[in-house]
PDB file of N, CA and C in Angstrom:
ATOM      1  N   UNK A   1      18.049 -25.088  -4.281  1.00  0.00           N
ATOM      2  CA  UNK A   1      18.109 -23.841  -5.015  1.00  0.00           C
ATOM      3  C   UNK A   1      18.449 -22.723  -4.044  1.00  0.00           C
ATOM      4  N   UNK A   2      19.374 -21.932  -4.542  1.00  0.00           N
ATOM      5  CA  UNK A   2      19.811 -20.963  -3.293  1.00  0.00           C
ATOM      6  C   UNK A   2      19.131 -19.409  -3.574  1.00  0.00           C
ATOM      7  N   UNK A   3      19.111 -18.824  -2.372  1.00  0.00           N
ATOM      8  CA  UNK A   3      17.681 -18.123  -2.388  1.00  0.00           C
ATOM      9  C   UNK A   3      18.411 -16.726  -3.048  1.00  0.00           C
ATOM     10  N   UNK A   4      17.875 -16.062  -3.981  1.00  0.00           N
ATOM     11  CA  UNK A   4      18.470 -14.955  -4.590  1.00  0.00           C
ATOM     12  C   UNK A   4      18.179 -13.633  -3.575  1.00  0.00           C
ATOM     13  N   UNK A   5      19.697 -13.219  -3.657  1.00  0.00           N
ATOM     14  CA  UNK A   5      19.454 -11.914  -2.257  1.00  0.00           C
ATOM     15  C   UNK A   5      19.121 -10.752  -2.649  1.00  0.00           C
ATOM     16  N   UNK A   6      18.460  -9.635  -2.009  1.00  0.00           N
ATOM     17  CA  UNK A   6      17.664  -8.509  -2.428  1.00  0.00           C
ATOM     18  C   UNK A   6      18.745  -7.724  -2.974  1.00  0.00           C
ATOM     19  N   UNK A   7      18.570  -6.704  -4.106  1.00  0.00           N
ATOM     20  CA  UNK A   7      19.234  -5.812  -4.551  1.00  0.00           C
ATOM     21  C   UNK A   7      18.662  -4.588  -4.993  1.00  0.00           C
ATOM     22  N   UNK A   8      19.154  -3.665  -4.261  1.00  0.00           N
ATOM     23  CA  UNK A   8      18.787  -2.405  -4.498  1.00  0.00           C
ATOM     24  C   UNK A   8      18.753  -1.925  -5.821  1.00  0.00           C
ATOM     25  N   UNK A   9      17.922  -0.986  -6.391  1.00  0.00           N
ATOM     26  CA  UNK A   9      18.407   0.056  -7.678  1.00  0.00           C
ATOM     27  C   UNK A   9      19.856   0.842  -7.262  1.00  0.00           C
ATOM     28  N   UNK A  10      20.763   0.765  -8.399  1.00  0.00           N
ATOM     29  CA  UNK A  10      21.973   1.259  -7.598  1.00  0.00           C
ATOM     30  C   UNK A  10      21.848   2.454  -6.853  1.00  0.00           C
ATOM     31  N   UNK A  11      20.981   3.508  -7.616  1.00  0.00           N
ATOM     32  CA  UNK A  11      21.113   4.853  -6.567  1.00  0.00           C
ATOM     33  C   UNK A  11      19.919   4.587  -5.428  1.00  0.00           C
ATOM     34  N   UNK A  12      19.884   3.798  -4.867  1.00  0.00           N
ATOM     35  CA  UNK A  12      18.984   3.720  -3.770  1.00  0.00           C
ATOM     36  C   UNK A  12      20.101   3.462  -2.486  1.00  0.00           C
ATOM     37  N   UNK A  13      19.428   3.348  -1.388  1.00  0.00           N
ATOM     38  CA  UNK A  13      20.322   3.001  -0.363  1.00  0.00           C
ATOM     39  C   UNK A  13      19.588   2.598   0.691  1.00  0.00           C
ATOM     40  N   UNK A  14      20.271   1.544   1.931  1.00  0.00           N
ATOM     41  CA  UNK A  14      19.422   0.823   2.300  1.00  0.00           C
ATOM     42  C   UNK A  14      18.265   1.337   3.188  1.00  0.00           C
ATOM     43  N   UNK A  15      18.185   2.428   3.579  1.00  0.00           N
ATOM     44  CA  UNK A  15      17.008   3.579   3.855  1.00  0.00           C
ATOM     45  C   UNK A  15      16.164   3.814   3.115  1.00  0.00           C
ATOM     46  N   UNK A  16      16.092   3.977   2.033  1.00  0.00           N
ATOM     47  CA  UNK A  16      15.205   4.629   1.258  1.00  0.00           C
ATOM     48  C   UNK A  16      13.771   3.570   1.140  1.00  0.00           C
ATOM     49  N   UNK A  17      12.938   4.755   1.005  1.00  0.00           N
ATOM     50  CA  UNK A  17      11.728   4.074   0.713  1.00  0.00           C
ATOM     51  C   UNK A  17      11.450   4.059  -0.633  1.00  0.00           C
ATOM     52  N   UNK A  18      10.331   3.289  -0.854  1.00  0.00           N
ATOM     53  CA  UNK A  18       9.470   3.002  -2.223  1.00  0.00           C
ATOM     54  C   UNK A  18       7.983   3.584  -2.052  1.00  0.00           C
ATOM     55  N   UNK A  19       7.392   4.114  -2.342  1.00  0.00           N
ATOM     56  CA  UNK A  19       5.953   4.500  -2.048  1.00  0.00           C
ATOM     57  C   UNK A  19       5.411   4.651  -3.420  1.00  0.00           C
ATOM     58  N   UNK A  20       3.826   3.780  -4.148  1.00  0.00           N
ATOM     59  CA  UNK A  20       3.459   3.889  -5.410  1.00  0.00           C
ATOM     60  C   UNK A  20       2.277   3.955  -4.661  1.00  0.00           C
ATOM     61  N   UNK A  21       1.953   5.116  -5.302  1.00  0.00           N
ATOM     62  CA  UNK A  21       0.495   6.072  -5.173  1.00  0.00           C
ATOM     63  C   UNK A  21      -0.386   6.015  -6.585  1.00  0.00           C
ATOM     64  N   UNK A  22      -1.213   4.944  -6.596  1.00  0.00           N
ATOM     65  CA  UNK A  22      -2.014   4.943  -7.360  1.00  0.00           C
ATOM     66  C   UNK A  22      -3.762   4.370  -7.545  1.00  0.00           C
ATOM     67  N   UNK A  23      -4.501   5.408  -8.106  1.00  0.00           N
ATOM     68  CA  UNK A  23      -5.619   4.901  -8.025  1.00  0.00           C
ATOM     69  C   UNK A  23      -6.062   3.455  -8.085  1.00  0.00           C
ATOM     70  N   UNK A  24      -5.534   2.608  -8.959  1.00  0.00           N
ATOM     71  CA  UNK A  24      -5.518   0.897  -9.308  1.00  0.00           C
ATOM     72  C   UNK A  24      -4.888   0.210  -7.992  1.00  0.00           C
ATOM     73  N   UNK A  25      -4.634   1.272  -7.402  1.00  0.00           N
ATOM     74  CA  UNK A  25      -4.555  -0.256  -6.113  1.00  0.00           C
ATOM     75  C   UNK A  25      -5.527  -0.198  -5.252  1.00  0.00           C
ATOM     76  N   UNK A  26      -5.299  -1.645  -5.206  1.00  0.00           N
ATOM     77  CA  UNK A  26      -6.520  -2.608  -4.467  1.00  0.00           C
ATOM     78  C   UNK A  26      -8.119  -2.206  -5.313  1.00  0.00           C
ATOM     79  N   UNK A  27      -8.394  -1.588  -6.323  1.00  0.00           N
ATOM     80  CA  UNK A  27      -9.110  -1.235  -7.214  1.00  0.00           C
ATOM     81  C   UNK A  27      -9.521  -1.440  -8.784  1.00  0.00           C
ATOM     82  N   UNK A  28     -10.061  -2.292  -9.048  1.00  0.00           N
ATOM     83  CA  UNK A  28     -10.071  -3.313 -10.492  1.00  0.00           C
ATOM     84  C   UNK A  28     -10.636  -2.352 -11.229  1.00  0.00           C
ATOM     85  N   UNK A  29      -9.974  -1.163 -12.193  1.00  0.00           N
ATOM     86  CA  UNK A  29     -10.516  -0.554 -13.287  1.00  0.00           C
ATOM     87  C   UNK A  29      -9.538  -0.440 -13.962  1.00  0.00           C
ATOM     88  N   UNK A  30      -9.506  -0.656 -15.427  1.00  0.00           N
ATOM     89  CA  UNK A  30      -8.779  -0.876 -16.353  1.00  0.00           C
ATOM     90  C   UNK A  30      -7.656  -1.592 -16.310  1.00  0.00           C
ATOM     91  N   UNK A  31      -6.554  -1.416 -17.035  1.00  0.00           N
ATOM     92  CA  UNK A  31      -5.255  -2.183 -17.606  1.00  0.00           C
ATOM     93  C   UNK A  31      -4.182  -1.889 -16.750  1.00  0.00           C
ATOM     94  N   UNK A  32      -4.137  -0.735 -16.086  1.00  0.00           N
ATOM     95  CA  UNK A  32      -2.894  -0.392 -14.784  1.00  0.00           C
ATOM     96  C   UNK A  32      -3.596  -0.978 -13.578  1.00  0.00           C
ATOM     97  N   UNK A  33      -4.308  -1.706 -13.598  1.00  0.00           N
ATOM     98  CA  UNK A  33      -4.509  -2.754 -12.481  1.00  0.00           C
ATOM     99  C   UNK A  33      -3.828  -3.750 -11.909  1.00  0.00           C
ATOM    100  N   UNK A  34      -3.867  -3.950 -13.484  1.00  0.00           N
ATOM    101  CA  UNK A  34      -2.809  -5.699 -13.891  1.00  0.00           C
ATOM    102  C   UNK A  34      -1.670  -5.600 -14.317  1.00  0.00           C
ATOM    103  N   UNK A  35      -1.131  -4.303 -14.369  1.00  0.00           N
ATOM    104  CA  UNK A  35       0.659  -4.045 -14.733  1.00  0.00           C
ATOM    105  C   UNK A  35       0.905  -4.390 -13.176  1.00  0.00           C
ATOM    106  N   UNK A  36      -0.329  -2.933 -11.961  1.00  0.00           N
ATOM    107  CA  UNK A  36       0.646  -2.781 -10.952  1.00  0.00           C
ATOM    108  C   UNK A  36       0.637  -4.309 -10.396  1.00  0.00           C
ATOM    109  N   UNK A  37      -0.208  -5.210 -10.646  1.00  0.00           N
ATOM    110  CA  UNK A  37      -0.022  -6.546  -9.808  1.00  0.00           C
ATOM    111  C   UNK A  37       0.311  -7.595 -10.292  1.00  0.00           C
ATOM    112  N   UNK A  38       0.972  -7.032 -11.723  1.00  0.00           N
ATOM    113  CA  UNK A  38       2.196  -7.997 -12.341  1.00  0.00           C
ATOM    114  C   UNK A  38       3.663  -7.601 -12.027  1.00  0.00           C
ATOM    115  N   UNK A  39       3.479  -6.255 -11.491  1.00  0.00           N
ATOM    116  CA  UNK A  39       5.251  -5.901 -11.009  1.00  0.00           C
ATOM    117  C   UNK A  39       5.360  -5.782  -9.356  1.00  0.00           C
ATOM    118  N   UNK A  40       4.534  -6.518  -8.880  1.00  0.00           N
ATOM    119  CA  UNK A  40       4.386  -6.466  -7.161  1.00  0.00           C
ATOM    120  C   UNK A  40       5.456  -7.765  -6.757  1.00  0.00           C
ATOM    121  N   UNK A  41       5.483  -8.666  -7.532  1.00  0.00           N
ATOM    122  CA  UNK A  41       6.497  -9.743  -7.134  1.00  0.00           C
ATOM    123  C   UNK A  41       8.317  -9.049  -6.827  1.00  0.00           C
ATOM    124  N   UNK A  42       8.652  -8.589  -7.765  1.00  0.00           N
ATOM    125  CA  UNK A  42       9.706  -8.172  -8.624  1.00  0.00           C
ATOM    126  C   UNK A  42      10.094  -6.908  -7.493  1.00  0.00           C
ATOM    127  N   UNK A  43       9.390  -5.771  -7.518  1.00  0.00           N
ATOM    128  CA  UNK A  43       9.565  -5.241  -6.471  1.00  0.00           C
ATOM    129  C   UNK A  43       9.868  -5.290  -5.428  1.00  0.00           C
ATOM    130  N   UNK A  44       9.025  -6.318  -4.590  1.00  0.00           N
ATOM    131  CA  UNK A  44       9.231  -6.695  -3.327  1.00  0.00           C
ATOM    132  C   UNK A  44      10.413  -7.308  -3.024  1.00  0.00           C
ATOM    133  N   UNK A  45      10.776  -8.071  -3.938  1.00  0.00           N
ATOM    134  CA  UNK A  45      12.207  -8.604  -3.910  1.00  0.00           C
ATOM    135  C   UNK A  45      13.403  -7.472  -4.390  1.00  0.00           C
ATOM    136  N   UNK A  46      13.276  -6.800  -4.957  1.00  0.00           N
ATOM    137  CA  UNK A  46      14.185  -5.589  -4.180  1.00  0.00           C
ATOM    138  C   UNK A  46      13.635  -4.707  -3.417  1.00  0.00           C
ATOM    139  N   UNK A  47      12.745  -4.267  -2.941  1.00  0.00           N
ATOM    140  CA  UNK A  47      12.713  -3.672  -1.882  1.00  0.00           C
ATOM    141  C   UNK A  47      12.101  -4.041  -0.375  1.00  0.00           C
ATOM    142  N   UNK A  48      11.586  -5.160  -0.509  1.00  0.00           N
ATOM    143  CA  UNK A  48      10.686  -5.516   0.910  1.00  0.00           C
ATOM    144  C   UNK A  48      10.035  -4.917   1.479  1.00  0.00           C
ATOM    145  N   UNK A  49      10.205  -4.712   2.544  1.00  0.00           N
ATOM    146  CA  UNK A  49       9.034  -4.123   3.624  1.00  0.00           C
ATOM    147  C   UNK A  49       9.247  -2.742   3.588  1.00  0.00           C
ATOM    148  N   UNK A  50      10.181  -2.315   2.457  1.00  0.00           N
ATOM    149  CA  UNK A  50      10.515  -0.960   2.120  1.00  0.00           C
ATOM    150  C   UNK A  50       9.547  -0.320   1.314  1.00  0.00           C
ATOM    151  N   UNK A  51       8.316  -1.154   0.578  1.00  0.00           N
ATOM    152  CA  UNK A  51       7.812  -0.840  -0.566  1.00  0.00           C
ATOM    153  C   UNK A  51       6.429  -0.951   0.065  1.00  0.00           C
ATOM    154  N   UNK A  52       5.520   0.726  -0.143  1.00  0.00           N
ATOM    155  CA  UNK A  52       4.461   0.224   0.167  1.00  0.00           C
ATOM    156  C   UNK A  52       3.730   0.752  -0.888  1.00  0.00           C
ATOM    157  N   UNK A  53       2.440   0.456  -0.853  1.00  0.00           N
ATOM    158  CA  UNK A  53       1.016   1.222  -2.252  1.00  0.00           C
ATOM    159  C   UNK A  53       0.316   2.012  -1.297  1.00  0.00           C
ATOM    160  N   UNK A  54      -0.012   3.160  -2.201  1.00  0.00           N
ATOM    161  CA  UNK A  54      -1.149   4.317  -1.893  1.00  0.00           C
ATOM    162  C   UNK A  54      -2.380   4.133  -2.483  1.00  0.00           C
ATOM    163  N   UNK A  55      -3.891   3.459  -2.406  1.00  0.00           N
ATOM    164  CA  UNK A  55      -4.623   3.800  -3.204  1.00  0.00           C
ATOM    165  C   UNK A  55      -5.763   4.389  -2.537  1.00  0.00           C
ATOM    166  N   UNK A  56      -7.114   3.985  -3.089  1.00  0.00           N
ATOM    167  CA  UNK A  56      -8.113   4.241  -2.696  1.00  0.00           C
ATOM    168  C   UNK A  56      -8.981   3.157  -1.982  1.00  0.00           C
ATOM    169  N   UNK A  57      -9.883   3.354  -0.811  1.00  0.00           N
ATOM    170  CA  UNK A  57     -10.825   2.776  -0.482  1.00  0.00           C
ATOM    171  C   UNK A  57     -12.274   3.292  -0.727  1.00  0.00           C
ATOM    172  N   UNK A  58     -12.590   2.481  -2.102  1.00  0.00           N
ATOM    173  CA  UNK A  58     -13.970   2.688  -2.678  1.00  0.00           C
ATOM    174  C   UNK A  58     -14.415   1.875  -2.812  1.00  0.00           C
ATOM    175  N   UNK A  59     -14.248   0.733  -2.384  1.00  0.00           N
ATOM    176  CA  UNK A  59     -14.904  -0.507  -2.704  1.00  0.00           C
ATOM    177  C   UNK A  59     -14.863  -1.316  -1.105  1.00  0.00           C
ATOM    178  N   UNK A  60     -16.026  -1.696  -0.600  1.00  0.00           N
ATOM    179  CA  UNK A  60     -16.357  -2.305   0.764  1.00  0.00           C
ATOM    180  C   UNK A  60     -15.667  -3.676   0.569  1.00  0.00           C
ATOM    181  N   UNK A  61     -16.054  -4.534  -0.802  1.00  0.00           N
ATOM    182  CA  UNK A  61     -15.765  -5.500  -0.917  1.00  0.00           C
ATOM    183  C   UNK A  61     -14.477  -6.198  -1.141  1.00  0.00           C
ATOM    184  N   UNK A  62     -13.947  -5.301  -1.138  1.00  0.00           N
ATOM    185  CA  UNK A  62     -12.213  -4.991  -1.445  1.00  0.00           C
ATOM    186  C   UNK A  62     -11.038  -5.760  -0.174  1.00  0.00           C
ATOM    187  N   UNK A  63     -12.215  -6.261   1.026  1.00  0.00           N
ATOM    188  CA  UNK A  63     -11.521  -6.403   2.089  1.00  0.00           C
ATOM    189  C   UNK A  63     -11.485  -7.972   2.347  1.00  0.00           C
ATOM    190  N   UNK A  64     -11.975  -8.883   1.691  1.00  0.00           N
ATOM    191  CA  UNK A  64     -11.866 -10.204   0.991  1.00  0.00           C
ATOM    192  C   UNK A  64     -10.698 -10.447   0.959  1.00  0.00           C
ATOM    193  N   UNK A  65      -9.755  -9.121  -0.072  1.00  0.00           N
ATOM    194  CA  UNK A  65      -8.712  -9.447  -0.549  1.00  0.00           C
ATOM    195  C   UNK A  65      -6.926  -8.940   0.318  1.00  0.00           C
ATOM    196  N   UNK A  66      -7.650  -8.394   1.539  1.00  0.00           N
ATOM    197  CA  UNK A  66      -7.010  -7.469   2.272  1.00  0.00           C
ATOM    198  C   UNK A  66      -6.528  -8.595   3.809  1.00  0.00           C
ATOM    199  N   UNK A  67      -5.805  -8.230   4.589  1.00  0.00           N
ATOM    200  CA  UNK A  67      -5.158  -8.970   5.346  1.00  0.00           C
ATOM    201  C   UNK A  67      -4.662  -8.037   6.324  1.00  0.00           C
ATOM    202  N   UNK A  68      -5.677  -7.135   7.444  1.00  0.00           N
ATOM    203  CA  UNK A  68      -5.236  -6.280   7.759  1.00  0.00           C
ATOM    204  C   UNK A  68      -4.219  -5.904   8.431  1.00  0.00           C
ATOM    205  N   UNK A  69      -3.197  -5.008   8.883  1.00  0.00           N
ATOM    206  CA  UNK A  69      -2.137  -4.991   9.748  1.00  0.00           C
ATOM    207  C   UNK A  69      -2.699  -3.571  10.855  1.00  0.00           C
ATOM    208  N   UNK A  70      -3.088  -4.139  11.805  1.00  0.00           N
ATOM    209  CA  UNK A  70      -3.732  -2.992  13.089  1.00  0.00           C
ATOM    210  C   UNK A  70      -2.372  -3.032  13.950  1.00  0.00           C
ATOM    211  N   UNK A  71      -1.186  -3.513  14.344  1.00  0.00           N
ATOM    212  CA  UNK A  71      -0.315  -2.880  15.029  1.00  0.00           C
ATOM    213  C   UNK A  71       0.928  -2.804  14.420  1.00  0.00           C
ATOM    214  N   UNK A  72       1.257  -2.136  13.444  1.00  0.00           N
ATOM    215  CA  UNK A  72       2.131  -2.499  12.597  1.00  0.00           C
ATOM    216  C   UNK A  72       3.313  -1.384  13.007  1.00  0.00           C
ATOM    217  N   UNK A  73       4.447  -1.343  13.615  1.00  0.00           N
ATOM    218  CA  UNK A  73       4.803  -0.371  13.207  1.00  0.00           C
ATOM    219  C   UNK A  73       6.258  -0.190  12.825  1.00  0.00           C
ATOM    220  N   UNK A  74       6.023  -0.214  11.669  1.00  0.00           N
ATOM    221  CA  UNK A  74       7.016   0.013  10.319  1.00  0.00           C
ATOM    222  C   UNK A  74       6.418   1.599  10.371  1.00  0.00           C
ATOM    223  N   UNK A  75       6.966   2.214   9.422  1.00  0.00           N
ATOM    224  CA  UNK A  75       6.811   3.782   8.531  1.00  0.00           C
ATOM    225  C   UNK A  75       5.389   4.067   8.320  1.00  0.00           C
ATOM    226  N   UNK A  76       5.335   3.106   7.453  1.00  0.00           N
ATOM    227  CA  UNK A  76       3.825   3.129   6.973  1.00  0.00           C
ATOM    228  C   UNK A  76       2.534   2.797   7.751  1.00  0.00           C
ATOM    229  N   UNK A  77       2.689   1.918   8.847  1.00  0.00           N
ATOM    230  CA  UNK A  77       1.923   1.520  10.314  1.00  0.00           C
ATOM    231  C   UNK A  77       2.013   3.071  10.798  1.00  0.00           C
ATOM    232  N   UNK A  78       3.030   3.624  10.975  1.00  0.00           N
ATOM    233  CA  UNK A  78       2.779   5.096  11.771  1.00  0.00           C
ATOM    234  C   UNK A  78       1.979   5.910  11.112  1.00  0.00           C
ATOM    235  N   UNK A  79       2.269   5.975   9.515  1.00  0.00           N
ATOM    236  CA  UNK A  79       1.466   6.566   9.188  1.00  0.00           C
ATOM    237  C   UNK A  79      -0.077   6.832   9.111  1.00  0.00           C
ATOM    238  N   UNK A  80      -0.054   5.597   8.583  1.00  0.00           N
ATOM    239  CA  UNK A  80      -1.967   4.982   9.132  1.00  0.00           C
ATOM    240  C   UNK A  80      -2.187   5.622   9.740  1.00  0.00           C
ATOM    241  N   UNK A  81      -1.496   5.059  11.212  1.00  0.00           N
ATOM    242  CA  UNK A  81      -1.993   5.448  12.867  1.00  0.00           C
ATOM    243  C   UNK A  81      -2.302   6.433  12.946  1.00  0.00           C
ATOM    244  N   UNK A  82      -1.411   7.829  12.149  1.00  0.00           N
ATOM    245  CA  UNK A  82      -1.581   9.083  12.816  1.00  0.00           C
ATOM    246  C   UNK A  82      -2.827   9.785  12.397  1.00  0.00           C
ATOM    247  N   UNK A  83      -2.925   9.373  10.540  1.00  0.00           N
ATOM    248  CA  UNK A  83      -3.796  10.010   9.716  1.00  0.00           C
ATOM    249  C   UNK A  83      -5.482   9.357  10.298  1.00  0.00           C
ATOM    250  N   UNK A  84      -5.734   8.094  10.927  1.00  0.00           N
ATOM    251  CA  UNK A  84      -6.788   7.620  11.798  1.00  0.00           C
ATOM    252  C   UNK A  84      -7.270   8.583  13.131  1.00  0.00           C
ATOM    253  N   UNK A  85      -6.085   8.702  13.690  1.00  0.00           N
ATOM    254  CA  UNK A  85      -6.162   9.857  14.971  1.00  0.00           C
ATOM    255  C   UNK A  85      -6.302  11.160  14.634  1.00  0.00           C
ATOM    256  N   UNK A  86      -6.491  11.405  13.142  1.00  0.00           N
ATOM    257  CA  UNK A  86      -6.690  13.165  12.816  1.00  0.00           C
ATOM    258  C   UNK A  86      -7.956  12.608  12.338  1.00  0.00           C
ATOM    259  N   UNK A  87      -9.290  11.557  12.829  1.00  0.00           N
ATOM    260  CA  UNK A  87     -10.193  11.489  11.890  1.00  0.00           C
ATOM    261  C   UNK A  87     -10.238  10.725  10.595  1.00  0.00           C
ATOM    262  N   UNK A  88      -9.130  10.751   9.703  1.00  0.00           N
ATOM    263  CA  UNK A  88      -9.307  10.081   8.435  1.00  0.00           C
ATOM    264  C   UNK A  88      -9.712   8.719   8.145  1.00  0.00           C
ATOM    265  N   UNK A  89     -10.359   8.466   7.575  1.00  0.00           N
ATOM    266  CA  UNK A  89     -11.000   6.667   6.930  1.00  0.00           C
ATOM    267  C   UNK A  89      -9.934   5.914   6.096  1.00  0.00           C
ATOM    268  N   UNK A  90      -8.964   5.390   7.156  1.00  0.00           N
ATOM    269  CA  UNK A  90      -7.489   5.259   6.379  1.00  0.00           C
ATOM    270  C   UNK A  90      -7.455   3.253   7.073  1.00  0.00           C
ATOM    271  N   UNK A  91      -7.134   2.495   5.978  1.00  0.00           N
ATOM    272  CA  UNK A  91      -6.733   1.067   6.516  1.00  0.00           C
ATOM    273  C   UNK A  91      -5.373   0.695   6.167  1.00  0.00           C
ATOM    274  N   UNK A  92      -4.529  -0.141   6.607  1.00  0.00           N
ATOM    275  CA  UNK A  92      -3.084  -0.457   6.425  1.00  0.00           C
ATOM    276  C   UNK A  92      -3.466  -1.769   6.337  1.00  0.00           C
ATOM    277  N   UNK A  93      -2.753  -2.495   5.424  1.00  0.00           N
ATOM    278  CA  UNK A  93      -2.783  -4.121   5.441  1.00  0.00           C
ATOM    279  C   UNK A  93      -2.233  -4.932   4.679  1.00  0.00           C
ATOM    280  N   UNK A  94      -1.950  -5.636   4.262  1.00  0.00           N
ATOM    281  CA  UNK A  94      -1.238  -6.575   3.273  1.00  0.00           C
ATOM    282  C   UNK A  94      -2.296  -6.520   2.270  1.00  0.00           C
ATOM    283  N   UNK A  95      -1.983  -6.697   0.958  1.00  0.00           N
ATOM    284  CA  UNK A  95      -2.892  -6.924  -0.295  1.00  0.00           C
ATOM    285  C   UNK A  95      -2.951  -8.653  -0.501  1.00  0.00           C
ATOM    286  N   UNK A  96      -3.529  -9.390  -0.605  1.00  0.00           N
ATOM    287  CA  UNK A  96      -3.367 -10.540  -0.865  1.00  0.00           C
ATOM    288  C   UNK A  96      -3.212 -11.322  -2.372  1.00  0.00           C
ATOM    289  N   UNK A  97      -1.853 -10.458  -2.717  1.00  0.00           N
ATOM    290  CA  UNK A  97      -1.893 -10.950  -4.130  1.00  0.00           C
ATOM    291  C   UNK A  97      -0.324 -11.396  -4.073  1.00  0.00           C
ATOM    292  N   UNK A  98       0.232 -12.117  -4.974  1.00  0.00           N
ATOM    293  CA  UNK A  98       1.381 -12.723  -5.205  1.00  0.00           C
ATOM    294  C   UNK A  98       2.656 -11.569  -4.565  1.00  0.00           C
ATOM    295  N   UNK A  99       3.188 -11.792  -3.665  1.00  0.00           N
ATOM    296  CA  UNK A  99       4.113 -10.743  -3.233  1.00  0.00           C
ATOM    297  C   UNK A  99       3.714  -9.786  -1.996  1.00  0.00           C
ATOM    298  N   UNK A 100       2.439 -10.344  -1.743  1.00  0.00           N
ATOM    299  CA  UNK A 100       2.053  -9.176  -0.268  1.00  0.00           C
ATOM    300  C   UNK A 100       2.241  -8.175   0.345  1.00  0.00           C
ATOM    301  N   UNK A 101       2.128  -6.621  -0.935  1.00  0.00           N
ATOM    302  CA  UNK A 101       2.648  -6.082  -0.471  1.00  0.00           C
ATOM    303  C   UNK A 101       1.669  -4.941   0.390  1.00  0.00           C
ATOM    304  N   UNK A 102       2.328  -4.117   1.295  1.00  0.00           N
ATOM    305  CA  UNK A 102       1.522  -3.220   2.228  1.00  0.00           C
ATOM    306  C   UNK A 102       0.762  -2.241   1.468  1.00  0.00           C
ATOM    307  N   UNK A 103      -0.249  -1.736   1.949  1.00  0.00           N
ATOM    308  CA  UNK A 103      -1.410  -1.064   1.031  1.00  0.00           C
ATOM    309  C   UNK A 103      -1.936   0.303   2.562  1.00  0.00           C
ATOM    310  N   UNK A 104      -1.289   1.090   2.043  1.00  0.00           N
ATOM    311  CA  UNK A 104      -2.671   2.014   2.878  1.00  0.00           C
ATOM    312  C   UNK A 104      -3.392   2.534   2.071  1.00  0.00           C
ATOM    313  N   UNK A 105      -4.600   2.355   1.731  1.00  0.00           N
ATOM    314  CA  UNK A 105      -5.758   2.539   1.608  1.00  0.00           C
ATOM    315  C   UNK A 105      -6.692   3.834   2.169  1.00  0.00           C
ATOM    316  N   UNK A 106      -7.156   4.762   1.204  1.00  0.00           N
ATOM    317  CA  UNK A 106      -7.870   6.435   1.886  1.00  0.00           C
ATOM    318  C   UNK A 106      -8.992   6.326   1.399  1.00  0.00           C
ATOM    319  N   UNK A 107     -10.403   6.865   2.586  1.00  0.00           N
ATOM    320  CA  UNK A 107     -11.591   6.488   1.998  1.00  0.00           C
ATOM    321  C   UNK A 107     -11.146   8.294   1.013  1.00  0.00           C
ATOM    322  N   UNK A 108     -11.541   8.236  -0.261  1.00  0.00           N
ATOM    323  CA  UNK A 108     -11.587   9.235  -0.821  1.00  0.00           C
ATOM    324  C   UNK A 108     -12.822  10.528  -0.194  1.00  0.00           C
ATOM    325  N   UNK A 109     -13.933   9.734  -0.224  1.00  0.00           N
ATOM    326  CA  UNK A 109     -15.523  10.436  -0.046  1.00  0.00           C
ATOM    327  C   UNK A 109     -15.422  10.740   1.580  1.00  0.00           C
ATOM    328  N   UNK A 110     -14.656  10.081   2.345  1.00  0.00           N
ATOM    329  CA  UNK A 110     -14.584  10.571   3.694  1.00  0.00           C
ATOM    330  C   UNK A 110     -13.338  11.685   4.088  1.00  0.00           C
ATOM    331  N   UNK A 111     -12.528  12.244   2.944  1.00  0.00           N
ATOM    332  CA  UNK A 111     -11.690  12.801   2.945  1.00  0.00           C
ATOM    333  C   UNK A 111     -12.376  14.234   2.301  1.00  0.00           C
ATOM    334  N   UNK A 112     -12.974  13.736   1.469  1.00  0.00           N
ATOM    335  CA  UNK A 112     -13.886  15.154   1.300  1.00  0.00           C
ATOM    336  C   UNK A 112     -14.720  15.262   2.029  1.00  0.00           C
ATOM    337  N   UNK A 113     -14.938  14.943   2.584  1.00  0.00           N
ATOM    338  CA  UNK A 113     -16.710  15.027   3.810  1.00  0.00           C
ATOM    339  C   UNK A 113     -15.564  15.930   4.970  1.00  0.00           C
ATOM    340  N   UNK A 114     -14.498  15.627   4.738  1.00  0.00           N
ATOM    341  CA  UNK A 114     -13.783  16.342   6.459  1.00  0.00           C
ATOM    342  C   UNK A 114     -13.406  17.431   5.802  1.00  0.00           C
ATOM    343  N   UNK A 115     -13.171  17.900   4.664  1.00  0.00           N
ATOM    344  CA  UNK A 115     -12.353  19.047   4.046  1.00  0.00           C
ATOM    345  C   UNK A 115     -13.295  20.366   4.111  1.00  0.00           C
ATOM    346  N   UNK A 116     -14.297  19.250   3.647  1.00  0.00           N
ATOM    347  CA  UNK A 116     -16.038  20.372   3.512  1.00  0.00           C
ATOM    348  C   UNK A 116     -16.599  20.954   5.078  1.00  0.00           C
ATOM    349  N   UNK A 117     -16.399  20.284   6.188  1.00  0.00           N
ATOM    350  CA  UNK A 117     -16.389  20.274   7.065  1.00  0.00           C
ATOM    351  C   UNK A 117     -15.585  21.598   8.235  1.00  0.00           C
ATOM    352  N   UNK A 118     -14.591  21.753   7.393  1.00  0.00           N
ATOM    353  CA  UNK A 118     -13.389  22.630   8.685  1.00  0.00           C
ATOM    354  C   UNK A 118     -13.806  24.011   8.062  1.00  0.00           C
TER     355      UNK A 118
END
């Protein structure tokens, strides 16, 4: 079987990023849980290592499912890195669900604890 090759959305180009910022990742509450990790396959195959998730880190136990990436540096590895070195409660890592895709992860409650703070 011959391996089907990645294809962009036409107005994309091979630079561009993907970034989906949403509370449901890596986070099991309600029904946009299971859309975003029914369209994580599909994605990745057009965009790859181009495509990463924004969610939240509110859940300790969450890291079961996590696969961390500590020297990563792609876009999103820098990013981590930098927002860690200003203080923030930030993890980068693979999600371990069908399609693996990159996850940085923000402690929410430690993002307000620094805001309240300055």
């Amino acid at each position: 079987m011959a391996k089907k090759k990645k294809t962009l959305p036409d107005s994309a180009t091979s630079s561009d990023l993907l970034v989906e910022v949403a509370w449901e990742v890596c986070n099991q509450v309600g029904g946009i849980y299971t859309v975003i990790r029914s369209k994580v396959p599909a994605t990745i195959e057009k965009w790859g290592g181009r495509y990463c998730m924004i969610g939240p880190y509110v859940n300790k136990n969450i890291q079961a499912e996590l696969d961390p990436l500590s020297d990563a540096q792609d876009i999103f590895g820098q990013a981590a890195y930098n927002l860690r070195k200003k203080g923030y409660d930030v993890h980068y890592a693979e999600w371990l669900i069908t399609g693996k895709p990159r996850v940085v992860l923000l402690n929410p409650n430690a993002i307000e604890e620094k805001a309240m703070n300055v």
